[in-house]
N, C-alpha and C. Protein backbone atom coordinates (compact mmCIF):
# COMPACT_ATOMS: atom_id res chain seq x y z
N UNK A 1 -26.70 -2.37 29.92
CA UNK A 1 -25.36 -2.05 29.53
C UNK A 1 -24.50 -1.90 30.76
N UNK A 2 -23.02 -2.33 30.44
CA UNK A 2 -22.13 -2.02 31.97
C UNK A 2 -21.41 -1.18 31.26
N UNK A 3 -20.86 -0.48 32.41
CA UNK A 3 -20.35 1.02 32.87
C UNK A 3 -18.69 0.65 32.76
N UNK A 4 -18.34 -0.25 31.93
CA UNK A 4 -16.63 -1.20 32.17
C UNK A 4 -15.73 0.06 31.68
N UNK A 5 -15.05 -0.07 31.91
CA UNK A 5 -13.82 1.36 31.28
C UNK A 5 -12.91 0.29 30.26
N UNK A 6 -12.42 1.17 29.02
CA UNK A 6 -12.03 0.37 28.05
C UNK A 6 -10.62 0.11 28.38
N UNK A 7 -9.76 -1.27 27.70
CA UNK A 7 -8.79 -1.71 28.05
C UNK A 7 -7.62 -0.85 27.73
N UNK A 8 -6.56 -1.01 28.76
CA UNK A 8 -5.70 -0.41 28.51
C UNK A 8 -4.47 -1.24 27.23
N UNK A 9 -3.72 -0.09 27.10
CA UNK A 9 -2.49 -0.84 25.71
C UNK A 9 -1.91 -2.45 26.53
N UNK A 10 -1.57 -1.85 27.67
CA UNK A 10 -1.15 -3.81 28.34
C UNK A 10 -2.14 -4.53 28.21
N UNK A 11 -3.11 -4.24 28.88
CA UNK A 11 -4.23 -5.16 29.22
C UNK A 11 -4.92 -6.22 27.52
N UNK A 12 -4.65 -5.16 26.23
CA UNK A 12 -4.79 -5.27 24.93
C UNK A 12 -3.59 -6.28 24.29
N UNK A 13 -2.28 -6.11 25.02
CA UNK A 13 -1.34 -6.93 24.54
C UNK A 13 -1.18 -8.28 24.91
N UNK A 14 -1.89 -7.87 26.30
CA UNK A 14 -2.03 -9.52 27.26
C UNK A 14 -3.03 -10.25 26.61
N UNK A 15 -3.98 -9.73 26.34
CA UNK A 15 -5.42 -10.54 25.88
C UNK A 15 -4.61 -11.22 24.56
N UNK A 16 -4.65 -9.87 23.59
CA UNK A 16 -3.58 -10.15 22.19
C UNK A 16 -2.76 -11.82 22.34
N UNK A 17 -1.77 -11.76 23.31
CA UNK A 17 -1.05 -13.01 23.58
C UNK A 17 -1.46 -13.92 23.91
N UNK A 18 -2.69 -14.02 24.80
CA UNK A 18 -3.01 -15.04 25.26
C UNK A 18 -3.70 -15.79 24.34
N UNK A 19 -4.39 -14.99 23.18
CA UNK A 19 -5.67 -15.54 22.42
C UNK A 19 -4.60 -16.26 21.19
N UNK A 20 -2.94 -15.68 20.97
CA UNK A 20 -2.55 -16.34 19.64
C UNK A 20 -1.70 -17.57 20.30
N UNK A 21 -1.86 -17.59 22.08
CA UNK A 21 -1.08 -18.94 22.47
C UNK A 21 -2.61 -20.03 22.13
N UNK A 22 -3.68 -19.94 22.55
CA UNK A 22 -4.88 -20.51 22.12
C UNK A 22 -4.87 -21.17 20.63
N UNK A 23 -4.50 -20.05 19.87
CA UNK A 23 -4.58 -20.43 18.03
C UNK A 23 -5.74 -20.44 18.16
N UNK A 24 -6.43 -19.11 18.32
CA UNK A 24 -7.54 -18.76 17.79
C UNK A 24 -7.51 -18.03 16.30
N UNK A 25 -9.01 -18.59 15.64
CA UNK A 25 -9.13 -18.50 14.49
C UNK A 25 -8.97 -16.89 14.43
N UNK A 26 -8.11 -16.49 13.42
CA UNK A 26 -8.22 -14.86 13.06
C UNK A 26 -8.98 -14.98 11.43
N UNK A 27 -9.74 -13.95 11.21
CA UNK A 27 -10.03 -14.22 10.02
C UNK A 27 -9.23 -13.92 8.79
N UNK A 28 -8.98 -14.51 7.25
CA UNK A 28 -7.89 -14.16 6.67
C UNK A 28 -8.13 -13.13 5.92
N UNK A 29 -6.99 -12.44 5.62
CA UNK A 29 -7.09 -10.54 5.11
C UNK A 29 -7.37 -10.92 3.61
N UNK A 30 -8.56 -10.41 3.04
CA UNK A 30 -9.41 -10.23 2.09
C UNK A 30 -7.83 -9.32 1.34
N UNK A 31 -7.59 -10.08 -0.05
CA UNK A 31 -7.13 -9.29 -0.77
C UNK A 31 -7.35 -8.08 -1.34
N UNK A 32 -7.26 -7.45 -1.89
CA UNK A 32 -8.39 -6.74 -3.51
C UNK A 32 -7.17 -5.18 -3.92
N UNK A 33 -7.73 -5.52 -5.15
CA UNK A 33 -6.84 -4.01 -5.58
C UNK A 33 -6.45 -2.68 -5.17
N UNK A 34 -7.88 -2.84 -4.30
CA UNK A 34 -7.94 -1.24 -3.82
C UNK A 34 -6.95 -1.69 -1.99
N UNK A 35 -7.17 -3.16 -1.75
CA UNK A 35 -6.16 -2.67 -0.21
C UNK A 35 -4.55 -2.80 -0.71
N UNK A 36 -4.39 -3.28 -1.81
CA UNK A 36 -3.10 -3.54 -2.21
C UNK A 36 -2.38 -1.85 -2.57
N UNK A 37 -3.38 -0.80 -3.13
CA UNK A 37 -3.44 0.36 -3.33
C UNK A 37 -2.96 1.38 -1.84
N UNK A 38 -4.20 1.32 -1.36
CA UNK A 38 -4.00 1.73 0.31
C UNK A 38 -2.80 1.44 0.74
N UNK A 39 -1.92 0.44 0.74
CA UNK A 39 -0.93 0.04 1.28
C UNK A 39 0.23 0.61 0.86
N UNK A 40 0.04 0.97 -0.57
CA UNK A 40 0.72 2.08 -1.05
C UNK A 40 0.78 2.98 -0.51
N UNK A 41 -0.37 3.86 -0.28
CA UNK A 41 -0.31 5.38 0.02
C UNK A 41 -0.20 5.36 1.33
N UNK A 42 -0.31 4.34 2.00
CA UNK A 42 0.17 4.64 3.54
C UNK A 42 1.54 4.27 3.99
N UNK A 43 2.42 3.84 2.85
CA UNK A 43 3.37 3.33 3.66
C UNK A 43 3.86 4.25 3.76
N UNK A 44 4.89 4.06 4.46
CA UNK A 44 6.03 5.93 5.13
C UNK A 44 6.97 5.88 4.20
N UNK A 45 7.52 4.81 3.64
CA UNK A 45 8.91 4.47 3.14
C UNK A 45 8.28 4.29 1.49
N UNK A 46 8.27 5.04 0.48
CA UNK A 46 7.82 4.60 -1.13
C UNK A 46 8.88 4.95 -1.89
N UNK A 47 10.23 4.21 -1.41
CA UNK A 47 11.00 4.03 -2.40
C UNK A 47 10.94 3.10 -3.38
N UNK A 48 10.38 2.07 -3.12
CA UNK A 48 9.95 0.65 -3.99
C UNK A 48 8.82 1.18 -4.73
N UNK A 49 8.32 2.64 -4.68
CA UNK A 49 6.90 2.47 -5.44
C UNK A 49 6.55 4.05 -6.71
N UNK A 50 7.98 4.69 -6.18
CA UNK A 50 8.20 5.71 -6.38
C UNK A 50 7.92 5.57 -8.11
N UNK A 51 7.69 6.56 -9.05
CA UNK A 51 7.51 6.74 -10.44
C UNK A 51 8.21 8.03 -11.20
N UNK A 52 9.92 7.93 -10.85
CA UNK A 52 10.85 8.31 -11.19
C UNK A 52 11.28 8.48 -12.71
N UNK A 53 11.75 9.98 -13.11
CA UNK A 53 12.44 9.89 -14.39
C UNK A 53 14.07 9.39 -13.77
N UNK A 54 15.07 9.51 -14.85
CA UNK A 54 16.29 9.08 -14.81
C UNK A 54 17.05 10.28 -13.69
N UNK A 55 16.25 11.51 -13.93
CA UNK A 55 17.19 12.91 -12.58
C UNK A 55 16.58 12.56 -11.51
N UNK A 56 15.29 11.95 -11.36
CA UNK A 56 14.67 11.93 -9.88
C UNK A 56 15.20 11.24 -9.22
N UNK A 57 15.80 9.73 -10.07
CA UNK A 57 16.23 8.70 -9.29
C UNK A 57 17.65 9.09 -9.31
N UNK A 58 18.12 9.01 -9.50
CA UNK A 58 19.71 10.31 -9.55
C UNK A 58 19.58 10.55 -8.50
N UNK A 59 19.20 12.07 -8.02
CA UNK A 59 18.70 12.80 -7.16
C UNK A 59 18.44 11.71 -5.65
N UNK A 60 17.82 11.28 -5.84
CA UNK A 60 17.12 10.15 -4.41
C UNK A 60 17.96 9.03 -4.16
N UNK A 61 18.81 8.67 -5.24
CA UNK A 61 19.85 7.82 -4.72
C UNK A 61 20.86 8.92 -4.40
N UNK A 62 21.74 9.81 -4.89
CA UNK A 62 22.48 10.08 -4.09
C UNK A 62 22.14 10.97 -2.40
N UNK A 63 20.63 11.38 -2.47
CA UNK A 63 20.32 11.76 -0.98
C UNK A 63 19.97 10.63 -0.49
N UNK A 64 19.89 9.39 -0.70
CA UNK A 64 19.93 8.25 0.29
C UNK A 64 21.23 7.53 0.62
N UNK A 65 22.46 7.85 0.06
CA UNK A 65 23.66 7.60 0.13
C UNK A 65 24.23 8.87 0.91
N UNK A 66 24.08 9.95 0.81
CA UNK A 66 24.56 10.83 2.04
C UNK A 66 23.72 10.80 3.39
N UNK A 67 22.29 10.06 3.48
CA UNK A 67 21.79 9.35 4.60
C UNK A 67 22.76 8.58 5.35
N UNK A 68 22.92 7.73 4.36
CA UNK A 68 23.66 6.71 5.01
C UNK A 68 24.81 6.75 5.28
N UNK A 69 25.37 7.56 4.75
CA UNK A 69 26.97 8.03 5.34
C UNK A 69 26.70 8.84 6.68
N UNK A 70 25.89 9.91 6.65
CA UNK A 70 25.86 10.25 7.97
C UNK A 70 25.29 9.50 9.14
N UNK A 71 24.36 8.76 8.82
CA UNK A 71 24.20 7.79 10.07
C UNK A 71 25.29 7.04 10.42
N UNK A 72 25.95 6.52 9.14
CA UNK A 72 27.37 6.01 9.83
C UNK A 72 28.35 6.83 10.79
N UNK A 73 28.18 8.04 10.62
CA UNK A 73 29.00 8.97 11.09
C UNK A 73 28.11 9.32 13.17
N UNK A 74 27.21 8.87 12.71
CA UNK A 74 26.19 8.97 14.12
C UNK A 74 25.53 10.96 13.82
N UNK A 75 25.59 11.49 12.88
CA UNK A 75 25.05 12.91 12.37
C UNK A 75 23.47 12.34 12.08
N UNK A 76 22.90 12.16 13.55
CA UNK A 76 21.62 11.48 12.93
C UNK A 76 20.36 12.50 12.53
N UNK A 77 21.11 13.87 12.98
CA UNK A 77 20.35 15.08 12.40
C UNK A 77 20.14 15.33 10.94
N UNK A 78 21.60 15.27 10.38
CA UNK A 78 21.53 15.27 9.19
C UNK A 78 21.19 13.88 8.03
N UNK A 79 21.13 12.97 8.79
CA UNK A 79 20.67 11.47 8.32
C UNK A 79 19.18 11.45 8.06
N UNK A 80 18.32 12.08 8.95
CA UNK A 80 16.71 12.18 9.10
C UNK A 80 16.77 13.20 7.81
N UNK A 81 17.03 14.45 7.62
CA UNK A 81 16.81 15.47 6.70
C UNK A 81 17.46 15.15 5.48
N UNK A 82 18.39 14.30 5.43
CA UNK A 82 18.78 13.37 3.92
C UNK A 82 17.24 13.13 3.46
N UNK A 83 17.33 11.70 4.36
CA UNK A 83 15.52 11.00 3.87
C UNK A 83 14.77 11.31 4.07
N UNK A 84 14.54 12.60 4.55
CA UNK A 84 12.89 13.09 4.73
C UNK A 84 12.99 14.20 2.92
N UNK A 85 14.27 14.76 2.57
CA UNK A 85 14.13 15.30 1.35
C UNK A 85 14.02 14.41 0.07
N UNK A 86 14.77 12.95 0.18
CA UNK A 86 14.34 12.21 -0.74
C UNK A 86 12.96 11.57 -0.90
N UNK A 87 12.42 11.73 0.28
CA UNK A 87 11.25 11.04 0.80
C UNK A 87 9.57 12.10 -0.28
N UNK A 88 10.09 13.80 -0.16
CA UNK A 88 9.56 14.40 -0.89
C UNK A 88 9.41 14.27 -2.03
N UNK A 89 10.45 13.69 -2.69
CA UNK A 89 10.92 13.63 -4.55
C UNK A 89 10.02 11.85 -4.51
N UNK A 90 9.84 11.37 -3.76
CA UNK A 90 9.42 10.04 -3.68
C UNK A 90 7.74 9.90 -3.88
N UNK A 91 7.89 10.70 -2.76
CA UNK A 91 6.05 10.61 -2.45
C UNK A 91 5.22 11.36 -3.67
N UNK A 92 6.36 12.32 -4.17
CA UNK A 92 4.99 13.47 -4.85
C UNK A 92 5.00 12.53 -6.38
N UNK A 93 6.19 11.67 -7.02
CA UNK A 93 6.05 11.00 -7.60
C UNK A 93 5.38 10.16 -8.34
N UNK A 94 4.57 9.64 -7.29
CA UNK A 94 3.25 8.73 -7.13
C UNK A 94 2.44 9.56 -8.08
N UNK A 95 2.01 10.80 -7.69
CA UNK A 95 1.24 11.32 -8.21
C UNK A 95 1.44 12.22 -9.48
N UNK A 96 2.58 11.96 -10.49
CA UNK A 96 3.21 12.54 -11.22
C UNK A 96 2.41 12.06 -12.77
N UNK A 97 1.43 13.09 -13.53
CA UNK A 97 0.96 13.06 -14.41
C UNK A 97 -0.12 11.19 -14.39
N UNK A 98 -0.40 11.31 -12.66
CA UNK A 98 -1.74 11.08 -12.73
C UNK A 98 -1.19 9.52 -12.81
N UNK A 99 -0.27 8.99 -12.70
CA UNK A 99 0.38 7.54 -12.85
C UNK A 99 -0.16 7.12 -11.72
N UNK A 100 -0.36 7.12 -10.44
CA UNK A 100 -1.00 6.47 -9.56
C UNK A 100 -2.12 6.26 -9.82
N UNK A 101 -3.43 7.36 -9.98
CA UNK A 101 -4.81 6.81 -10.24
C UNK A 101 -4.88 6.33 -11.65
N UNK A 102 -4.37 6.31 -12.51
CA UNK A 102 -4.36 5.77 -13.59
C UNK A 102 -4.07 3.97 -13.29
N UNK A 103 -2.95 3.90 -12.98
CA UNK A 103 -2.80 2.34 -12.42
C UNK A 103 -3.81 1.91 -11.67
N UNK A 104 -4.97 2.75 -11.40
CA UNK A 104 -5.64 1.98 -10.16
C UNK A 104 -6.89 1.73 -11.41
N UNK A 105 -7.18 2.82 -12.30
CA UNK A 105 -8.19 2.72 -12.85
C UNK A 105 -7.68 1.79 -13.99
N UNK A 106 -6.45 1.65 -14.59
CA UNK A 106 -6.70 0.77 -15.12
C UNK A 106 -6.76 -1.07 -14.75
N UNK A 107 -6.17 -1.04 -13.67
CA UNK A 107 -6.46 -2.18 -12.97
C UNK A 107 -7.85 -2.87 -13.06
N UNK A 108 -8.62 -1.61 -12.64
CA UNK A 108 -10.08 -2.19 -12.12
C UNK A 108 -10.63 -2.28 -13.54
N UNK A 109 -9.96 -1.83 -14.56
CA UNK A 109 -11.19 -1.93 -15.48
C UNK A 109 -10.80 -3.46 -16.46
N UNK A 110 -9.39 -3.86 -15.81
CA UNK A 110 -8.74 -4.95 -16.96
C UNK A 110 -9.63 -6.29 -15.76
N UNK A 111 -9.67 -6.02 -14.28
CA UNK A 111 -10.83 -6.82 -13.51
C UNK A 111 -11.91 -7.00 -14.08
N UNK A 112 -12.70 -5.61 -14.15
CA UNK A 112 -13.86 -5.67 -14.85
C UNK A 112 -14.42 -6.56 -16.09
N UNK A 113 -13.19 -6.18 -17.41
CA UNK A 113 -13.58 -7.13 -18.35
C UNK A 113 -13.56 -8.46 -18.47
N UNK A 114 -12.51 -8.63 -17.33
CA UNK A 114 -11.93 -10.50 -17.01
C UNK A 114 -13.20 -11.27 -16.35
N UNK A 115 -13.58 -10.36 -15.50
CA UNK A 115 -14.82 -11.21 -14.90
C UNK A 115 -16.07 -11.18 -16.11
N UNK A 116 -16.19 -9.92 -16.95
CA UNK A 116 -17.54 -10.23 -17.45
C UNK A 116 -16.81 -10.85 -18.78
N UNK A 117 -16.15 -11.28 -19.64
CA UNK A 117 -15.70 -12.03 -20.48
C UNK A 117 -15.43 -13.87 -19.49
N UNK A 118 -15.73 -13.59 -19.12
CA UNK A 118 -15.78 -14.88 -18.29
C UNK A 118 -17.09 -16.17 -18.37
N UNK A 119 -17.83 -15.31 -18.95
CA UNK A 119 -19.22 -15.85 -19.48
C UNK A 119 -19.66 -16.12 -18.24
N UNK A 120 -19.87 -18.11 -18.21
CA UNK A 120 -21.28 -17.61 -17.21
C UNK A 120 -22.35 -18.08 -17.65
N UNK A 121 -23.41 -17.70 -16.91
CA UNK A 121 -24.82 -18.11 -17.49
C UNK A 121 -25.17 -16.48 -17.73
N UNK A 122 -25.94 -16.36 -19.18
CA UNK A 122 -26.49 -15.19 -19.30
C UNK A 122 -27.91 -15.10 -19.08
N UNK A 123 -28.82 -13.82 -18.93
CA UNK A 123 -30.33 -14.17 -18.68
C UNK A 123 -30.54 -14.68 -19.96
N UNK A 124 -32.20 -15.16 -19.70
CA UNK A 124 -32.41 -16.18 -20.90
C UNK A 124 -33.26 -15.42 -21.68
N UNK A 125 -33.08 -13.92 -21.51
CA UNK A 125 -33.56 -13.18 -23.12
C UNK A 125 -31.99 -13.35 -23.57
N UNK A 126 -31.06 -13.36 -23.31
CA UNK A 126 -29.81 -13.51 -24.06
C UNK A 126 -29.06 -14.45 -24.42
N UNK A 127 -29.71 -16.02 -24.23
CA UNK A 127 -29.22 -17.11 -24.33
C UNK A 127 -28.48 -17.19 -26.37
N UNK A 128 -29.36 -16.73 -26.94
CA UNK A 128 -29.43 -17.39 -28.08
C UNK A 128 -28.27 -16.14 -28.56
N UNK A 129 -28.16 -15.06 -28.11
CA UNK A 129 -27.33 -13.84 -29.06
C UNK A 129 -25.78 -14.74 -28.61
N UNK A 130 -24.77 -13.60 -29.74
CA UNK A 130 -23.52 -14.72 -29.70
C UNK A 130 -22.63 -13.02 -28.45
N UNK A 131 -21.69 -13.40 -27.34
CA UNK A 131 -21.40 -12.12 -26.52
C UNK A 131 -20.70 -11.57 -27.37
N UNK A 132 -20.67 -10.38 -26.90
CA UNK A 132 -20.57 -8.68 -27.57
C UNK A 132 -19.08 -8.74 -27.48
């Protein structure tokens, strides 16, 4: 084993550049429900994902419209604490009577039946029965 000290953030950006002037093969990002999910809960910004009654979204549009008036104004104090309070009514949303894991579970289970209604070859103690 060598004793190398690990790369620094430049040294990572240089390599980074040099390898996509090459067009080296990257491998391609594996879809699936659950990273489409993840991508959800990590993004910073879940206004597009938010699960709003008619007062929440009320509420979050007009604190994203006094955002944006004060950033116009350059009040970028009060611009951050606009959207970090709509950002609260946003995020906890998600999780509002269980609508997030519910969408996930029902996802996987409408997967589930698509692939096994899909037929197929069945084992051949089950060739002759007609599927369930």
């Amino acid at each position: 084993m060598t004793d190398e000290e690990p790369l620094t953030p430049e040294e990572q950006q240089t390599l980074k550049s040099v390898m996509d002037e090459m067009n080296y093969p990257q491998p391609e990002e594996k879809i699936t429900i659950f990273s489409i999910f993840k991508k959800i809960i990590d993004t910073f910004d879940t206004s597009k994902v938010g699960n709003l009654d008619e007062n929440e979204l009320f509420a979050v549009r007009q604190l994203q419209h006094l955002a944006l008036f004060c950033g116009k104004l350059n009040y970028s104090e009060l611009d951050e604490y606009f959207r970090k309070k709509g950002e609260v009514v946003l995020a906890t949303s998600l999780s509002k009577k269980g609508a997030f894991i519910e969408a996930l579970v029902t996802q996987k289970r409408q997967l589930l039946s698509t692939k096994h209604n899909l037929g197929g070859k069945r084992p051949w103690h089950q060739r002759n029965q007609e599927p369930q």
